[in-house]
Protein backbone atom coordinates (compact mmCIF):
# COMPACT_ATOMS: atom_id res chain seq x y z
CA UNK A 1 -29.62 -31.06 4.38
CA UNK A 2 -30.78 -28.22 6.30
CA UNK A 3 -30.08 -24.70 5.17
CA UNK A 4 -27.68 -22.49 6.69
CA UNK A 5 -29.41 -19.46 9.28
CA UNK A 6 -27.76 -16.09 7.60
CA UNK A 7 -28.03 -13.27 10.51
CA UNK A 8 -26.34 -10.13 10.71
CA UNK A 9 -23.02 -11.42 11.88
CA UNK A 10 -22.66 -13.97 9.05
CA UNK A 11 -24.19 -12.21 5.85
CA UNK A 12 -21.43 -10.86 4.63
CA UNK A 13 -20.01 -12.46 1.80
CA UNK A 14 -16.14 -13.44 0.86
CA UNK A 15 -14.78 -14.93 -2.15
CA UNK A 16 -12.16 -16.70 -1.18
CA UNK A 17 -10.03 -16.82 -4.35
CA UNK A 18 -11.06 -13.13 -4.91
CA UNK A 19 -10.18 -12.04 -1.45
CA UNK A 20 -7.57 -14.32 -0.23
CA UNK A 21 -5.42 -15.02 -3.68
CA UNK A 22 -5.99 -12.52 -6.31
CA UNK A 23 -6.10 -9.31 -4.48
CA UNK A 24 -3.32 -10.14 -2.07
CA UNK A 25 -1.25 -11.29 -5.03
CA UNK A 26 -1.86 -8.34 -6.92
CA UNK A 27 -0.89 -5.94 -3.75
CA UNK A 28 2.05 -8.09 -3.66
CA UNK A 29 3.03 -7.31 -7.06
CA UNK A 30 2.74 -3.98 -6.41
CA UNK A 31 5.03 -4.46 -3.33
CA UNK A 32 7.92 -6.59 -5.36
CA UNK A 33 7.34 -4.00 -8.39
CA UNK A 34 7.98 -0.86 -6.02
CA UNK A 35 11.46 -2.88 -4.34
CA UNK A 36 12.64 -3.13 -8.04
CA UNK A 37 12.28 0.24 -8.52
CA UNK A 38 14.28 1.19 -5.38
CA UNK A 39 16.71 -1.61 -5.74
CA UNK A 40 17.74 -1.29 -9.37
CA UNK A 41 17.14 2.17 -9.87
CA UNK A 42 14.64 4.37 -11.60
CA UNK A 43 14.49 3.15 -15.43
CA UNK A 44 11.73 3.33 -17.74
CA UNK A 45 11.59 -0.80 -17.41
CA UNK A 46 11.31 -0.64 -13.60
CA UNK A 47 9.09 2.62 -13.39
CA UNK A 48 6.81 0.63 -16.41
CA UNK A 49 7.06 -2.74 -13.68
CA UNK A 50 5.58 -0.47 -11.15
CA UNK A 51 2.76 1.09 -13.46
CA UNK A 52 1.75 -2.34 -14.70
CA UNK A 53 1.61 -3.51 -10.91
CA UNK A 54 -1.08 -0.61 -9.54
CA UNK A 55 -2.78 -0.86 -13.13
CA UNK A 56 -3.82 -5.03 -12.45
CA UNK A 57 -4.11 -4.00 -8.91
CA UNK A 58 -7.15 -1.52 -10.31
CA UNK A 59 -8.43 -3.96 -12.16
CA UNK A 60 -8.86 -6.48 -9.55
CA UNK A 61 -10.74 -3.77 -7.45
CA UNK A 62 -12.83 -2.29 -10.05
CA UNK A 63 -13.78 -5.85 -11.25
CA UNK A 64 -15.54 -6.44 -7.61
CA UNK A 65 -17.08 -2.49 -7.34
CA UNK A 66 -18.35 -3.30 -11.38
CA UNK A 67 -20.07 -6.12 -10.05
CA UNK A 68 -21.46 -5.24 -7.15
CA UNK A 69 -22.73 -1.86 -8.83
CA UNK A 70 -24.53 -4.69 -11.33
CA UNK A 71 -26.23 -6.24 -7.84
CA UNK A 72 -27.42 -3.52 -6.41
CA UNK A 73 -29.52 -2.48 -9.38
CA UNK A 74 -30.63 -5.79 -9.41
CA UNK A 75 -31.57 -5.22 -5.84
CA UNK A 76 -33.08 -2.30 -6.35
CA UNK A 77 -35.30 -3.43 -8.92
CA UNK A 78 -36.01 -6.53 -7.17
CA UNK A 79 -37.16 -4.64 -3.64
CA UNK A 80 -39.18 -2.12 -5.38
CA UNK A 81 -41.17 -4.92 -6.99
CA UNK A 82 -41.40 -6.45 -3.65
CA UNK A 83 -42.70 -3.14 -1.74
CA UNK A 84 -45.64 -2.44 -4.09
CA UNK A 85 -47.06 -5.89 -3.39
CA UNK A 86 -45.88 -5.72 0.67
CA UNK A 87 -46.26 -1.84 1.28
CA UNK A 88 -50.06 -0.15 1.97
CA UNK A 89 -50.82 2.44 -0.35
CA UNK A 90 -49.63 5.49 1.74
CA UNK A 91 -45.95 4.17 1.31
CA UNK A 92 -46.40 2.71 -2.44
CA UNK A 93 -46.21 6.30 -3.53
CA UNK A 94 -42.62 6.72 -1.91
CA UNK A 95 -40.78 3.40 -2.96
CA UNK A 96 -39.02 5.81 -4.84
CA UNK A 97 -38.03 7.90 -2.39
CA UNK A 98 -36.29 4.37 -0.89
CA UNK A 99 -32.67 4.86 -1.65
CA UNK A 100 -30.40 2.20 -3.35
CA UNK A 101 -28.55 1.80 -0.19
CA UNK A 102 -31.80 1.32 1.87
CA UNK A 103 -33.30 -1.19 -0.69
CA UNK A 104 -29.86 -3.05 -0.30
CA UNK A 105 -30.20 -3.21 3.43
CA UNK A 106 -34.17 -3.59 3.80
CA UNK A 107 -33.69 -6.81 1.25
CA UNK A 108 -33.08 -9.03 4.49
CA UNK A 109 -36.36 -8.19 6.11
CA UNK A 110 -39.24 -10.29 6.64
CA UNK A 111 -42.25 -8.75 4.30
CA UNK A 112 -44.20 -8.05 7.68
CA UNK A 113 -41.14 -6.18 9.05
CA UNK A 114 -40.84 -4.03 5.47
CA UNK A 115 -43.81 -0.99 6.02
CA UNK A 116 -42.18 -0.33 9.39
CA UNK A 117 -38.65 -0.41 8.15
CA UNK A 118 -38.92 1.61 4.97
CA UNK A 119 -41.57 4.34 7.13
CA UNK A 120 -38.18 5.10 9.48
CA UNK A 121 -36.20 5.26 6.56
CA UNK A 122 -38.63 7.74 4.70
CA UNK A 123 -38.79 9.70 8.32
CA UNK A 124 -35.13 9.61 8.72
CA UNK A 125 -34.32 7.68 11.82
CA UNK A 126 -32.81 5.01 10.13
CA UNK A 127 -30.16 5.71 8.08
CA UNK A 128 -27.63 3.62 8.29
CA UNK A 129 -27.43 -0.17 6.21
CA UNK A 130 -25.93 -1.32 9.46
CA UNK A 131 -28.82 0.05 11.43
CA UNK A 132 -31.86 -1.27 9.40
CA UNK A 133 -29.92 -4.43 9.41
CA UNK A 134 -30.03 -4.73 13.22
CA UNK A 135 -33.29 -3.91 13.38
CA UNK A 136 -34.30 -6.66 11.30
CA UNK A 137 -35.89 -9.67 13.44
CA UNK A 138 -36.90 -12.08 11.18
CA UNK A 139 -33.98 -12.10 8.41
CA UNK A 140 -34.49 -13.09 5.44
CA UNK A 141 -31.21 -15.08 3.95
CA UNK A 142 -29.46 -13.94 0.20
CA UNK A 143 -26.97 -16.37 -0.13
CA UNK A 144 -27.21 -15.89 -3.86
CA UNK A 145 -25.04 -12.19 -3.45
CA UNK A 146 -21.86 -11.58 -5.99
């Protein structure tokens, strides 16, 4: 079977029971916690409901920012491995200077595309991970992403 084409529009990556069950369950929660508290009064049981609500609520969102902290140090390490064996040796000595946010975004790119890419970077004129993403003409697909 042929592999899936990743591009800009379709690279970003849902979990569907993360996105689409937990998380909306969990604001939910909050929701029905919060109506007990107005409907039944203010009470240590009801005002604990509504704690214990935002608290798994957290959780569920600082699960997904944990591990996609994880990945991008992964990336990071990854893309700097990469650019000393794509990069000529004027840029080698400022793969460090390559931001984590920049490494995350200039993953996608072809190696030929990478000296060009990280040399705006370094200069300034790309910023933005949406902008070295769109700049990006042969992409490279991760479908491997947390």
């Amino acid at each position: 079977m042929a592999e899936r084409e990743q591009t800009y529009k379709n690279h970003a990556r849902f979990l569907p029971p993360f996105h689409f069950f937990v998380i909306p369950v969990l604001a939910a929660n909050v929701v029905y916690a919060g109506r007990h508290l107005v409907t039944r009064g203010v009470s240590i049981t009801t005002g604990w409901e509504l704690v214990i609500a935002f608290t798994l609520l957290m959780l569920g969102f600082l699960s997904r920012v944990q591990a996609l902290a994880v990945q991008d140090r992964v990336i990071r390490l990854e893309m700097r491995m990469r650019l000393k064996q794509v990069l000529p040796a004027d840029l080698q000595a400022k793969i460090n200077d390559v931001s984590t946010k920049h490494l995350v975004a200039l993953r996608f790119a072809s190696d030929a595309e990478l000296p060009d890419l990280v040399r705006d970077v370094l200069a300034g004129t790309l910023d933005k991970q949406k902008d070295i993403k769109l700049r990006i003409k042969s992409w490279q697909a991760d479908w491997q992403r947390a």
